[in-house]
PDB file of N, CA and C in Angstrom:
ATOM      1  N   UNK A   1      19.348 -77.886-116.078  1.00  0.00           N
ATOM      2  CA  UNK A   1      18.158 -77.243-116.579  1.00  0.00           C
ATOM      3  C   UNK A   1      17.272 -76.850-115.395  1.00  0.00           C
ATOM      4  N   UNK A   2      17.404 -75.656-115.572  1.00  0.00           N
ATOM      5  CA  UNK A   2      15.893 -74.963-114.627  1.00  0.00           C
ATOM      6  C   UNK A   2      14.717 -75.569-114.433  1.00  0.00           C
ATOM      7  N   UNK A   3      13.782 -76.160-113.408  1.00  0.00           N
ATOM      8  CA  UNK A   3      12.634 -76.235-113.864  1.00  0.00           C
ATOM      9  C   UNK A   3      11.583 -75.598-113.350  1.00  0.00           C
ATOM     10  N   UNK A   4      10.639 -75.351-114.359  1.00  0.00           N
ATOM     11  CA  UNK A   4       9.086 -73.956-113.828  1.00  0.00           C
ATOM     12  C   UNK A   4       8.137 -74.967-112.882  1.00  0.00           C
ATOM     13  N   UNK A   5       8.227 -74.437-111.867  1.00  0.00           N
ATOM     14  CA  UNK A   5       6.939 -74.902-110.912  1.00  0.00           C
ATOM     15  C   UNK A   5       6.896 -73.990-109.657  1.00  0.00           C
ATOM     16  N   UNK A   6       6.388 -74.409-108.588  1.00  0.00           N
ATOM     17  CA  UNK A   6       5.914 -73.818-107.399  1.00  0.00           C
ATOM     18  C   UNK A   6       6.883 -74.385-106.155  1.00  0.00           C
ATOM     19  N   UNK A   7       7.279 -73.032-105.663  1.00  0.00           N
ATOM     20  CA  UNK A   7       8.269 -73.715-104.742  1.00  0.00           C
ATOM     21  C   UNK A   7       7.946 -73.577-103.392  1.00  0.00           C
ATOM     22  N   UNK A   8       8.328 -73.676-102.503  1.00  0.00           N
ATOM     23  CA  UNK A   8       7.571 -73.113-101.183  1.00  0.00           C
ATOM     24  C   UNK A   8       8.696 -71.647-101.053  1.00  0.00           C
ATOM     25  N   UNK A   9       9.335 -71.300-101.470  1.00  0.00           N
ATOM     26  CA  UNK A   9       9.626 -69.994-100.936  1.00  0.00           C
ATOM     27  C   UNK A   9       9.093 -69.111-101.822  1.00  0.00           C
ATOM     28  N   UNK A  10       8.715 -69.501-103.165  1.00  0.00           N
ATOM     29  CA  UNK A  10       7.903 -68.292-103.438  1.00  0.00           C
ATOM     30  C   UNK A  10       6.434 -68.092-102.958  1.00  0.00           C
ATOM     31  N   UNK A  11       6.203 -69.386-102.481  1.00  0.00           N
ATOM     32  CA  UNK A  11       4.571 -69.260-101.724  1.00  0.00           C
ATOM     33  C   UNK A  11       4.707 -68.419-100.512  1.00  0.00           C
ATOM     34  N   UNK A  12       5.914 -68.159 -99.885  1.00  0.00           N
ATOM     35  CA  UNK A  12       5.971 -67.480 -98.865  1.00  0.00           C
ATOM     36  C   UNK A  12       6.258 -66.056 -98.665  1.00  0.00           C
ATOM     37  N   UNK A  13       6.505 -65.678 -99.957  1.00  0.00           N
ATOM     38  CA  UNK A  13       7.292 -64.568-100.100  1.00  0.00           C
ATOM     39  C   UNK A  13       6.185 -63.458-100.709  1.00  0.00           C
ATOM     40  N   UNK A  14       4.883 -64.153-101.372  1.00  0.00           N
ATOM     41  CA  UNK A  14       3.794 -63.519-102.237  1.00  0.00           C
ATOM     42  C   UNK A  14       3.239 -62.391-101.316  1.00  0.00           C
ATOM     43  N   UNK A  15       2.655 -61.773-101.478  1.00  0.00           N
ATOM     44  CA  UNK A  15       2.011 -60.869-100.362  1.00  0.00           C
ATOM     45  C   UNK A  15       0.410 -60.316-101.083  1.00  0.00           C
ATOM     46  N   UNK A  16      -0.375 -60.513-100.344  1.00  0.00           N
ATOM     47  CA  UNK A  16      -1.588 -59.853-101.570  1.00  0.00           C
ATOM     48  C   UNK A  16      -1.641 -58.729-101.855  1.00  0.00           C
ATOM     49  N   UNK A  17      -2.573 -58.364-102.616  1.00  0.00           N
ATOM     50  CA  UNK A  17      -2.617 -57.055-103.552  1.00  0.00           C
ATOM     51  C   UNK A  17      -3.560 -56.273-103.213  1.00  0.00           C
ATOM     52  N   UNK A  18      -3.086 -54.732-102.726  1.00  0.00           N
ATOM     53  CA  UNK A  18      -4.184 -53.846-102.690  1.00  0.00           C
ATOM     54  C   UNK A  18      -5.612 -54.258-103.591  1.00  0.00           C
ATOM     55  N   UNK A  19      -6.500 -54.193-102.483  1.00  0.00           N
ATOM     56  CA  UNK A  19      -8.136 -53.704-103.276  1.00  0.00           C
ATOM     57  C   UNK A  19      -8.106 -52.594-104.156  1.00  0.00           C
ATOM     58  N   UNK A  20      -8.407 -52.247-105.602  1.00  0.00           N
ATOM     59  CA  UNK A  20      -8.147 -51.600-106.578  1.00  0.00           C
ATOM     60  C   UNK A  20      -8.878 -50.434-106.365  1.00  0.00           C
ATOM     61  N   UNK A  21     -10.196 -50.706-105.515  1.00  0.00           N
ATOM     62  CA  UNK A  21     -11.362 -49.430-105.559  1.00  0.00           C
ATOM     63  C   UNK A  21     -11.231 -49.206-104.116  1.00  0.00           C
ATOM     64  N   UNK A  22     -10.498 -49.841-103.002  1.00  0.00           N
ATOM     65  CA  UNK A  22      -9.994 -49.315-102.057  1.00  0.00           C
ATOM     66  C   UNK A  22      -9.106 -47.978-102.494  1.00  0.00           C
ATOM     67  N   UNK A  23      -7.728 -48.302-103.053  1.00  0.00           N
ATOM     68  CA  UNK A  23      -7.015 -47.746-103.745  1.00  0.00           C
ATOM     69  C   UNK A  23      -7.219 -46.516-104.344  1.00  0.00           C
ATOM     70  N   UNK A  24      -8.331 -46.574-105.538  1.00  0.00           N
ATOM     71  CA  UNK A  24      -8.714 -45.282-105.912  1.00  0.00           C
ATOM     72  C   UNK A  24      -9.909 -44.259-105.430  1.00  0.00           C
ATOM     73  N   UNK A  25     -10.481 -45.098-104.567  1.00  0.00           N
ATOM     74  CA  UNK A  25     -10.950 -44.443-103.580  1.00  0.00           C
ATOM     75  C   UNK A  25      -9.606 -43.381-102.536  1.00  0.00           C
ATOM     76  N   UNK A  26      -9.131 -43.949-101.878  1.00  0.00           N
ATOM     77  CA  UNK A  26      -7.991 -42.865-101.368  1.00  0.00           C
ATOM     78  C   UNK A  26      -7.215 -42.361-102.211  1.00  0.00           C
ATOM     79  N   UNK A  27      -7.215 -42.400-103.218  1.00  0.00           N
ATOM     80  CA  UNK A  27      -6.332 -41.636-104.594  1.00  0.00           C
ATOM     81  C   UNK A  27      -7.190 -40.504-104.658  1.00  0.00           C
ATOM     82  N   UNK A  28      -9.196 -40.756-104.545  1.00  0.00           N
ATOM     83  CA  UNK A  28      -9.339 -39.715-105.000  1.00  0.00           C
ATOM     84  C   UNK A  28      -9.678 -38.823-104.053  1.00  0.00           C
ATOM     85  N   UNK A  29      -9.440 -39.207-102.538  1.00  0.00           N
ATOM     86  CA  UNK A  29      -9.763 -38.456-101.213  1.00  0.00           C
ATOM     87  C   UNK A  29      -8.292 -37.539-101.298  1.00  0.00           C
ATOM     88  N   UNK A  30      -7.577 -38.223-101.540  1.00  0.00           N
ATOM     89  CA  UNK A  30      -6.531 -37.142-101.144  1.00  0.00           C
ATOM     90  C   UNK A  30      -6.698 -36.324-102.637  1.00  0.00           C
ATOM     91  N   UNK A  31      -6.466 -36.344-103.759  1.00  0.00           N
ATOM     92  CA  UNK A  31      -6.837 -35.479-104.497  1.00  0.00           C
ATOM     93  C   UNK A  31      -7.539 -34.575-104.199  1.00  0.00           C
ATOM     94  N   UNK A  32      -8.806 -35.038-103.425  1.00  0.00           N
ATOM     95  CA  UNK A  32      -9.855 -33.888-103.280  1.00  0.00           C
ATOM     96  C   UNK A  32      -9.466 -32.378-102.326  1.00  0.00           C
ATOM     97  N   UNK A  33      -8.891 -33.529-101.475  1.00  0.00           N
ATOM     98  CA  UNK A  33      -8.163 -32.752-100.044  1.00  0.00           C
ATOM     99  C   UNK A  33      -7.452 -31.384-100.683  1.00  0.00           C
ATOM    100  N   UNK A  34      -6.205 -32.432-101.680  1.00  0.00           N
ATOM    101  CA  UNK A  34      -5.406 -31.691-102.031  1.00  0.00           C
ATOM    102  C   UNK A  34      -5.137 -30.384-102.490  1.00  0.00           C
ATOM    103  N   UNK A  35      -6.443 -30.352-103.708  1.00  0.00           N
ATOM    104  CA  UNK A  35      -6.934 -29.250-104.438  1.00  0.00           C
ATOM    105  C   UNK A  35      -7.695 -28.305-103.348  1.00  0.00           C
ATOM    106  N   UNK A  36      -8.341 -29.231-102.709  1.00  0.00           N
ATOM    107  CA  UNK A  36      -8.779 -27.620-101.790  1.00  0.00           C
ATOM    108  C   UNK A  36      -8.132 -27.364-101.085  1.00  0.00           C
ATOM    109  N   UNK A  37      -6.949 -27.360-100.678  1.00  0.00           N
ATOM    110  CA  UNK A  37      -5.951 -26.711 -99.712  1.00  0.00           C
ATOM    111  C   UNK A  37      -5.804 -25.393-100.424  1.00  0.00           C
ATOM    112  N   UNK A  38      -5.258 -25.254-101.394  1.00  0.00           N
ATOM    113  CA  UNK A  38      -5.307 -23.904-102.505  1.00  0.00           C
ATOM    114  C   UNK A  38      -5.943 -23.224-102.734  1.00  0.00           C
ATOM    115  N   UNK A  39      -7.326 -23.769-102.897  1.00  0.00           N
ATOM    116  CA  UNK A  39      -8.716 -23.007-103.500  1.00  0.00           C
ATOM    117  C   UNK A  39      -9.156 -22.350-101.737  1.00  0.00           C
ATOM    118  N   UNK A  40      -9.037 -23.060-100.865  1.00  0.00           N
ATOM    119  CA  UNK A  40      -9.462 -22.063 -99.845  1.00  0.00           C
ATOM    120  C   UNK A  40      -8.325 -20.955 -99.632  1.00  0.00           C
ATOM    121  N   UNK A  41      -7.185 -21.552 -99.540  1.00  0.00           N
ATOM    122  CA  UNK A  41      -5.844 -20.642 -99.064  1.00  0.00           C
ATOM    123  C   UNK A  41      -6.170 -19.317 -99.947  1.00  0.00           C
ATOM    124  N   UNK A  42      -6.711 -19.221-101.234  1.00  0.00           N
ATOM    125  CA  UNK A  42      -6.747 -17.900-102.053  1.00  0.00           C
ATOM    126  C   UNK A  42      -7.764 -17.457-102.122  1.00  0.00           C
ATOM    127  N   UNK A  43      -9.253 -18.178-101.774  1.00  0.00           N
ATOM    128  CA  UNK A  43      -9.978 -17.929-102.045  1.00  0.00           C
ATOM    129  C   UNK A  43     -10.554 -16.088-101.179  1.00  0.00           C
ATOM    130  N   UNK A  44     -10.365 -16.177-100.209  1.00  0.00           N
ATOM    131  CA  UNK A  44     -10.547 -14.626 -99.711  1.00  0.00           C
ATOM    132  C   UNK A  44      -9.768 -13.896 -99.885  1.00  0.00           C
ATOM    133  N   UNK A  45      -8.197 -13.825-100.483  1.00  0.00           N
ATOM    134  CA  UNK A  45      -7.474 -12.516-100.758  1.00  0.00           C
ATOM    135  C   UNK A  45      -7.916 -12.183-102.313  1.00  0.00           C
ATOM    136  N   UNK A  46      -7.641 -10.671-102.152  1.00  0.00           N
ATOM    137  CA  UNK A  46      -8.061 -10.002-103.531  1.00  0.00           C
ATOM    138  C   UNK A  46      -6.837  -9.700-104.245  1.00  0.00           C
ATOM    139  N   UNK A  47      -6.049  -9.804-103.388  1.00  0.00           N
ATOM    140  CA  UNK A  47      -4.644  -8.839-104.225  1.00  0.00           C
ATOM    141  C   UNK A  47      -3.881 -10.186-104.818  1.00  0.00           C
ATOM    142  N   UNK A  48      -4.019 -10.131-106.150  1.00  0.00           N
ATOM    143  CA  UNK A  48      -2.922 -10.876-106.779  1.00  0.00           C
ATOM    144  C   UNK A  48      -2.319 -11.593-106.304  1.00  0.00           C
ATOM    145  N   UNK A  49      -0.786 -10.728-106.546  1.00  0.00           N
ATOM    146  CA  UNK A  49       0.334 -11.181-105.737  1.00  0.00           C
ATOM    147  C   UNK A  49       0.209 -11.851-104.972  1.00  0.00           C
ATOM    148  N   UNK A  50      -0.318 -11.461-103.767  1.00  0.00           N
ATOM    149  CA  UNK A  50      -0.361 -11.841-102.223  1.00  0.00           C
ATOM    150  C   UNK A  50      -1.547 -13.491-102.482  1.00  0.00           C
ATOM    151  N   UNK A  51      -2.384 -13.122-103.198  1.00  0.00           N
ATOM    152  CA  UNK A  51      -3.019 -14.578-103.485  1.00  0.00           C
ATOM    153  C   UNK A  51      -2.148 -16.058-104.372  1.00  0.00           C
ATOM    154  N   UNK A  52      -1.337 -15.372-105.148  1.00  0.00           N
ATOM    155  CA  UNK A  52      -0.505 -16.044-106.043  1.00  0.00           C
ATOM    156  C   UNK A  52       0.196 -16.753-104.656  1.00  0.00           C
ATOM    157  N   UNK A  53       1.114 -16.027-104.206  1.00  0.00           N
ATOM    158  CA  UNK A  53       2.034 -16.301-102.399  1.00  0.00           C
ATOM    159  C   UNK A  53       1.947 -17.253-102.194  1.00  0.00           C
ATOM    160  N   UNK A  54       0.435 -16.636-101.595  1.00  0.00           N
ATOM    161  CA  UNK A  54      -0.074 -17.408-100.380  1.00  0.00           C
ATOM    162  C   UNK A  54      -0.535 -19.233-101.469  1.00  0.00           C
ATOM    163  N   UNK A  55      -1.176 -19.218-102.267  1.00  0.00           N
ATOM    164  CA  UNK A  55      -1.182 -20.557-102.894  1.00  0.00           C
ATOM    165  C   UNK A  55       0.249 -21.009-103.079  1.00  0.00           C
ATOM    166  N   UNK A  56       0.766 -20.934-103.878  1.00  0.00           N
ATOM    167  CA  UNK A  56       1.915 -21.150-103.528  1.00  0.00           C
ATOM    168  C   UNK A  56       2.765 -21.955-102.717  1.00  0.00           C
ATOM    169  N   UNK A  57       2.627 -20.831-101.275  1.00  0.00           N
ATOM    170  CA  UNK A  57       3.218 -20.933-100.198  1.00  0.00           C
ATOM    171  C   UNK A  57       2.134 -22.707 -99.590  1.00  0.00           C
ATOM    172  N   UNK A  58       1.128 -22.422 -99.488  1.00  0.00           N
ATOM    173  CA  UNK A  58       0.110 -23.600 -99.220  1.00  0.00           C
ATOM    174  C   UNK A  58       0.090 -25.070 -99.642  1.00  0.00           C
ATOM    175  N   UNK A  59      -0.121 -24.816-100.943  1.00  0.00           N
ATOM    176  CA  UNK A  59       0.096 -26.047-101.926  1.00  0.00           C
ATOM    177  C   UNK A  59       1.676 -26.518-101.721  1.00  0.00           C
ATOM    178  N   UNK A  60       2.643 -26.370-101.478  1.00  0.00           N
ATOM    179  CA  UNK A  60       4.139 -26.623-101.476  1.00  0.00           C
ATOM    180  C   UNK A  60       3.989 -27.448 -99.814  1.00  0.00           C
ATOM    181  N   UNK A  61       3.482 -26.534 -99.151  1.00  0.00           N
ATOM    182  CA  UNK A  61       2.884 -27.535 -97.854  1.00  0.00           C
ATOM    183  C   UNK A  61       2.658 -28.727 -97.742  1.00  0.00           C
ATOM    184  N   UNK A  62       1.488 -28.578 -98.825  1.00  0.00           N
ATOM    185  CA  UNK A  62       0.749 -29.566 -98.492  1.00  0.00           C
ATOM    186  C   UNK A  62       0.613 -30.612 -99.113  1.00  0.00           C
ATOM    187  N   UNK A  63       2.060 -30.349-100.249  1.00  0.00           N
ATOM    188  CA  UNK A  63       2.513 -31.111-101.356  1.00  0.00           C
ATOM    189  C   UNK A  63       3.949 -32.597-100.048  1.00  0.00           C
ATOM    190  N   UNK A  64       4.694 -31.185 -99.465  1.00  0.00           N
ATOM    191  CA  UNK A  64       5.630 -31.926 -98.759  1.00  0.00           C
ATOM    192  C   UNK A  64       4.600 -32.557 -97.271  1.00  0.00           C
ATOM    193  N   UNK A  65       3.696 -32.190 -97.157  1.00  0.00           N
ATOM    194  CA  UNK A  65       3.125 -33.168 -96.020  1.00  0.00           C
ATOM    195  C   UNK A  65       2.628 -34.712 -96.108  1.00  0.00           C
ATOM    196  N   UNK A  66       1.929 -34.536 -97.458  1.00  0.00           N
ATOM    197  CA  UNK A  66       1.253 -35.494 -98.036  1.00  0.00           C
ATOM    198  C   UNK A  66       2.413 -36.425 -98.667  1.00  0.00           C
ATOM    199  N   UNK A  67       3.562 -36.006 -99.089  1.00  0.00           N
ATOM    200  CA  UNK A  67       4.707 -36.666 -99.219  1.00  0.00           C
ATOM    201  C   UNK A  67       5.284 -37.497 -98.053  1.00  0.00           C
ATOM    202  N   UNK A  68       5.291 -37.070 -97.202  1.00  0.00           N
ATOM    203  CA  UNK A  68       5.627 -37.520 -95.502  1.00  0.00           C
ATOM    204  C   UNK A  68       5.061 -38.567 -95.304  1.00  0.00           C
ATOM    205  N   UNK A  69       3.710 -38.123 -95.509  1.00  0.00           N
ATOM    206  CA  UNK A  69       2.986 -39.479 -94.905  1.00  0.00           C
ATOM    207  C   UNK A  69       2.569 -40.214 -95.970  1.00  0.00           C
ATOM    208  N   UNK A  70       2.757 -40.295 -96.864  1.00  0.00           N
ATOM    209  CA  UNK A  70       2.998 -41.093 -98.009  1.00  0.00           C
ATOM    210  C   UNK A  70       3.639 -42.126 -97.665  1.00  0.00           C
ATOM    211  N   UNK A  71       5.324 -41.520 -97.745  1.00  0.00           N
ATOM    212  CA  UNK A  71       6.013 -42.130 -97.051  1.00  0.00           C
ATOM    213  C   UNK A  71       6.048 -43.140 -96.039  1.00  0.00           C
ATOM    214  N   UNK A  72       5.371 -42.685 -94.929  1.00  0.00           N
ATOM    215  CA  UNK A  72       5.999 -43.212 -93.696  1.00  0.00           C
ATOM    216  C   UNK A  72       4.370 -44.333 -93.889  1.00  0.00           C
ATOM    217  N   UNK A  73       3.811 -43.866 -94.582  1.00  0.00           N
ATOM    218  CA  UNK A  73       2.523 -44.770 -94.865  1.00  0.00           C
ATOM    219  C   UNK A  73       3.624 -46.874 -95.183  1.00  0.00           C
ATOM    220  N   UNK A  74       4.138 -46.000 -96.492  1.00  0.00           N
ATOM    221  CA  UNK A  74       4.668 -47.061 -97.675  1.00  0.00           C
ATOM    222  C   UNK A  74       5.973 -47.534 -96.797  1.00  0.00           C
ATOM    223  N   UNK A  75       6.660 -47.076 -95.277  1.00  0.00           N
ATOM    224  CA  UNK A  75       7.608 -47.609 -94.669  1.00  0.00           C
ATOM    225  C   UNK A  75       9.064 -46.916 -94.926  1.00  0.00           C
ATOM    226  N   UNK A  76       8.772 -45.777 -95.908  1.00  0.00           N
ATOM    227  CA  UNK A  76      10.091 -45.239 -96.055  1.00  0.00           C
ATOM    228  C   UNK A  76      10.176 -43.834 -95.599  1.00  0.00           C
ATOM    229  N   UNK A  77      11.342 -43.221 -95.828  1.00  0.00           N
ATOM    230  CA  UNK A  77      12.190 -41.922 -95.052  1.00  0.00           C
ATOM    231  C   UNK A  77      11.212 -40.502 -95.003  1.00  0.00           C
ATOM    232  N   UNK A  78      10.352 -40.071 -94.358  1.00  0.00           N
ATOM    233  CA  UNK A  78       9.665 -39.273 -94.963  1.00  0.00           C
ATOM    234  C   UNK A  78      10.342 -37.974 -95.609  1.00  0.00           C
ATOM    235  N   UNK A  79      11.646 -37.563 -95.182  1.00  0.00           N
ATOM    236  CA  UNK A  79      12.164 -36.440 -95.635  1.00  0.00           C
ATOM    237  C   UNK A  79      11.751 -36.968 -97.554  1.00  0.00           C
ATOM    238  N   UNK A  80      12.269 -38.298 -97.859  1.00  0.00           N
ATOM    239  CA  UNK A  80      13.029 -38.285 -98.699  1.00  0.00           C
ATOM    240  C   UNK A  80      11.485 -38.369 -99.788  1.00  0.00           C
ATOM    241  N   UNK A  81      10.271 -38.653 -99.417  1.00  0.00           N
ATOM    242  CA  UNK A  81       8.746 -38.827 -99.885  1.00  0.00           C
ATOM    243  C   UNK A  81       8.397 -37.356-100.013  1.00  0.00           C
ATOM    244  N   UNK A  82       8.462 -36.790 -98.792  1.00  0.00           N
ATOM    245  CA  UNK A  82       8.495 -35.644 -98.725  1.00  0.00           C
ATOM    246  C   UNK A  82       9.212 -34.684-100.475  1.00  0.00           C
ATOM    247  N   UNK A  83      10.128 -34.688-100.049  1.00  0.00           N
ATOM    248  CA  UNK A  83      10.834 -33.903-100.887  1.00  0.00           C
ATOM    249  C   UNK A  83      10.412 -34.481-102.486  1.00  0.00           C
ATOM    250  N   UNK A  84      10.350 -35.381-102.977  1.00  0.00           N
ATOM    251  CA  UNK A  84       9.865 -36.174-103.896  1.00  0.00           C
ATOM    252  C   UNK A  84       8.564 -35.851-104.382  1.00  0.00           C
ATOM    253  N   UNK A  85       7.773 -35.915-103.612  1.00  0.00           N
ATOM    254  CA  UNK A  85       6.371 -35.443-103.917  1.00  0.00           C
ATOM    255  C   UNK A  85       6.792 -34.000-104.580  1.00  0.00           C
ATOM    256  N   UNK A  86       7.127 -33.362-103.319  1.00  0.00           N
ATOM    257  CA  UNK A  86       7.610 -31.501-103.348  1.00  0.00           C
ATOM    258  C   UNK A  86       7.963 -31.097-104.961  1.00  0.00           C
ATOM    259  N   UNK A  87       9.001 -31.844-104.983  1.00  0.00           N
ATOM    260  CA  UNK A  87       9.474 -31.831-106.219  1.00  0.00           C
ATOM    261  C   UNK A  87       8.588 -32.036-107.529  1.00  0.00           C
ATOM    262  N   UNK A  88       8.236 -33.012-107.482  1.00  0.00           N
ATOM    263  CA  UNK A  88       7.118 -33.273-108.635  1.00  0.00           C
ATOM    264  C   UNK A  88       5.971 -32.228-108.728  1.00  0.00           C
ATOM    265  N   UNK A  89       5.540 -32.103-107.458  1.00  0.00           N
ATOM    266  CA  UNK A  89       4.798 -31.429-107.783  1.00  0.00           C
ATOM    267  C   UNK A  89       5.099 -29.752-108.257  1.00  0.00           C
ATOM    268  N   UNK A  90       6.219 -29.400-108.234  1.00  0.00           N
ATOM    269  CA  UNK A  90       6.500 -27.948-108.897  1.00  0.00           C
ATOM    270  C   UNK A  90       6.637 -28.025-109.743  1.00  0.00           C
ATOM    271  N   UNK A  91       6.918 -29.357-110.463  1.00  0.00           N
ATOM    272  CA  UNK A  91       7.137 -29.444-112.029  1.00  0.00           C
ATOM    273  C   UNK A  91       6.371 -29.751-113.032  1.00  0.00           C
ATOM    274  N   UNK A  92       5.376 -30.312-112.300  1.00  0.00           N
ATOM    275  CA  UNK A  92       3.517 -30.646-112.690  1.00  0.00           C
ATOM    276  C   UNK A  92       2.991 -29.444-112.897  1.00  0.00           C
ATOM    277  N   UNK A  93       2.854 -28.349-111.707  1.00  0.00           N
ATOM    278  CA  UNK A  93       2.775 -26.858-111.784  1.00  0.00           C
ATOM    279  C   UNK A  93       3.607 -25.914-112.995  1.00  0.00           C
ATOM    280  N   UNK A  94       5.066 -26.345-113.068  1.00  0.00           N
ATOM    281  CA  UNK A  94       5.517 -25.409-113.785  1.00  0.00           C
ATOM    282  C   UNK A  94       4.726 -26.256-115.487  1.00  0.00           C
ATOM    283  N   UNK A  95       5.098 -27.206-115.957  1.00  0.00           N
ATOM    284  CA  UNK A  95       4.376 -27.793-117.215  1.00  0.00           C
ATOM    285  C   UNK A  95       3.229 -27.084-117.135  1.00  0.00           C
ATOM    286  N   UNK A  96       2.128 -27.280-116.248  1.00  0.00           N
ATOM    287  CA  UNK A  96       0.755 -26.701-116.299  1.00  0.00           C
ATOM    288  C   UNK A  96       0.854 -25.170-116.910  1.00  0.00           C
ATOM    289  N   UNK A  97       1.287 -24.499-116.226  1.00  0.00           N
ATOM    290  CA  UNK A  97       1.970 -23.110-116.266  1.00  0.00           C
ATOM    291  C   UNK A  97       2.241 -22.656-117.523  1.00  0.00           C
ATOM    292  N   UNK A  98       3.102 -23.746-118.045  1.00  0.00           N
ATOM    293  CA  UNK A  98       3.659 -23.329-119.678  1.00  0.00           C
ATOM    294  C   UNK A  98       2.677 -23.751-120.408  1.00  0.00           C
ATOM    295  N   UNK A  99       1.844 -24.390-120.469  1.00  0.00           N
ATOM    296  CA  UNK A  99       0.767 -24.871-121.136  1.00  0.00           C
ATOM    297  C   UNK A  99      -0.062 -23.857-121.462  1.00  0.00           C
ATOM    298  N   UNK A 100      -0.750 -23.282-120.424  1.00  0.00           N
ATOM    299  CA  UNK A 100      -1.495 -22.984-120.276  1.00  0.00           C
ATOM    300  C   UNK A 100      -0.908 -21.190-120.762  1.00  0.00           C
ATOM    301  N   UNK A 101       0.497 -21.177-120.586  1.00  0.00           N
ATOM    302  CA  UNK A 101       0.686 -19.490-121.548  1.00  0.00           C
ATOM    303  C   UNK A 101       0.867 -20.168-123.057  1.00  0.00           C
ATOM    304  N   UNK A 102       1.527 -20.532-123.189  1.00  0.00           N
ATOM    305  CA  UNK A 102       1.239 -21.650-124.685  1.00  0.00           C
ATOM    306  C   UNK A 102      -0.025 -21.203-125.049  1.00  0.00           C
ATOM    307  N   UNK A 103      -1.246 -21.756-124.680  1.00  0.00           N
ATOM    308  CA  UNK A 103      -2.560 -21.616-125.087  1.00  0.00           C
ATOM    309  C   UNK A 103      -2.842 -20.199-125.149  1.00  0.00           C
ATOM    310  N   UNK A 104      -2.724 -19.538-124.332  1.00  0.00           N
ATOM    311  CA  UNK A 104      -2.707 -18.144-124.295  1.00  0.00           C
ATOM    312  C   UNK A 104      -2.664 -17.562-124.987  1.00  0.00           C
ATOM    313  N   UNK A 105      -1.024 -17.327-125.459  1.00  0.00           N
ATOM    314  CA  UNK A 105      -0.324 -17.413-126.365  1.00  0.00           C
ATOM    315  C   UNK A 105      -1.038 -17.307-128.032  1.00  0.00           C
ATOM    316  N   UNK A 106      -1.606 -18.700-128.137  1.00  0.00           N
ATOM    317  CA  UNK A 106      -1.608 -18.980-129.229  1.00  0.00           C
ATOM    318  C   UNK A 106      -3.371 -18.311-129.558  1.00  0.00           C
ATOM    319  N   UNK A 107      -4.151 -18.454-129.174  1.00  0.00           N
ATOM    320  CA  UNK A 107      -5.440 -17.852-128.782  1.00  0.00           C
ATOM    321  C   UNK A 107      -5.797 -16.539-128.637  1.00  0.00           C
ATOM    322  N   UNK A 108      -4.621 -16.014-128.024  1.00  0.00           N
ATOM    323  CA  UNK A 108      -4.770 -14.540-127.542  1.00  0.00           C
ATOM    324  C   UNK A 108      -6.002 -14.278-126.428  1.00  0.00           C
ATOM    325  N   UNK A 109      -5.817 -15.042-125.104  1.00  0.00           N
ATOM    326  CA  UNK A 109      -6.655 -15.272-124.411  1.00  0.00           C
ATOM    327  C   UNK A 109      -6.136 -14.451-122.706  1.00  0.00           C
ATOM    328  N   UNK A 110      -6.199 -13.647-122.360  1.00  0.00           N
ATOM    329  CA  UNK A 110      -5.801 -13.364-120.536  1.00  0.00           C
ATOM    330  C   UNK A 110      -5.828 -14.601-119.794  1.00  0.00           C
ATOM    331  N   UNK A 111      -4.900 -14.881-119.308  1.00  0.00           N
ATOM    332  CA  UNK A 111      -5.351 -16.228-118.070  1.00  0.00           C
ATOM    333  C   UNK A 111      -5.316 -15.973-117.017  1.00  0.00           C
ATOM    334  N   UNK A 112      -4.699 -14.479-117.058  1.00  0.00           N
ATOM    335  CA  UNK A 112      -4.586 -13.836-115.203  1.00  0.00           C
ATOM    336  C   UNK A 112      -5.945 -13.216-115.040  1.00  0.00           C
ATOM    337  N   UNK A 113      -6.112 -13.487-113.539  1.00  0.00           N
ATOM    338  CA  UNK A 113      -6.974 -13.110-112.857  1.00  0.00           C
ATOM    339  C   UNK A 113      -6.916 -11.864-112.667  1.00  0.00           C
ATOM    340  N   UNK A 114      -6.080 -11.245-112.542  1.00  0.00           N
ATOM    341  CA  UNK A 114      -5.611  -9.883-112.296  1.00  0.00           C
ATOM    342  C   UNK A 114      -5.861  -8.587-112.959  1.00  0.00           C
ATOM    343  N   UNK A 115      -6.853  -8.771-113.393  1.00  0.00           N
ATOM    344  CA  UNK A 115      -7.715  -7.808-114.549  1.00  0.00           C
ATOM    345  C   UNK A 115      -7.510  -7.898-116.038  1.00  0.00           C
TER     346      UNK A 115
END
């Protein structure tokens, strides 16, 4: 029979626990960061397209950077944080995306900027 108590290797093995408002404090710095990488990247082009791009092109950046050092933050591969983040985050984007023609959609509302 097993018995429940305290052993010394699990006393050794415990590790403490992130500060919670440490935590969401840098949850919400990089959020903040995050979102404005985009909002400036488009904010001075006029042409569509080329604004669509260029966000795009930016946010995917700064999706796989912040993945990196995520990573190499938490001790692991940054390609592999990297790409992970990357990933998620196009699929966060594409859901958003469909949502938001969904609503459209259903409303009969323009969501493009584009006149």
């Amino acid at each position: 029979m097993i018995e429940k108590g305290n052993t010394d290797d699990e006393d050794e093995n415990k590790e403490p626990l992130a500060n919670p408002w440490l935590a969401a404090g840098a949850s919400a710095l990089s959020f903040s960061i995050g979102g404005l990488l985009p909002l400036l990247a488009g904010a001075f082009i006029k042409a569509w397209g080329v604004r669509l791009g260029v966000v795009c092109a930016v946010t995917s950046l700064g999706l796989a950077i912040f993945g990196a050092i995520g990573a190499l933050l938490g001790g692991a591969k940054p390609y592999k944080g990297s790409l992970r983040v990357l990933i998620g985050g196009w699929l966060a984007m594409l859901v958003t995306y469909g949502i938001l023609k969904f609503f459209s959609a259903v409303l009969h509302v323009n969501i493009s900027s584009s006149g």
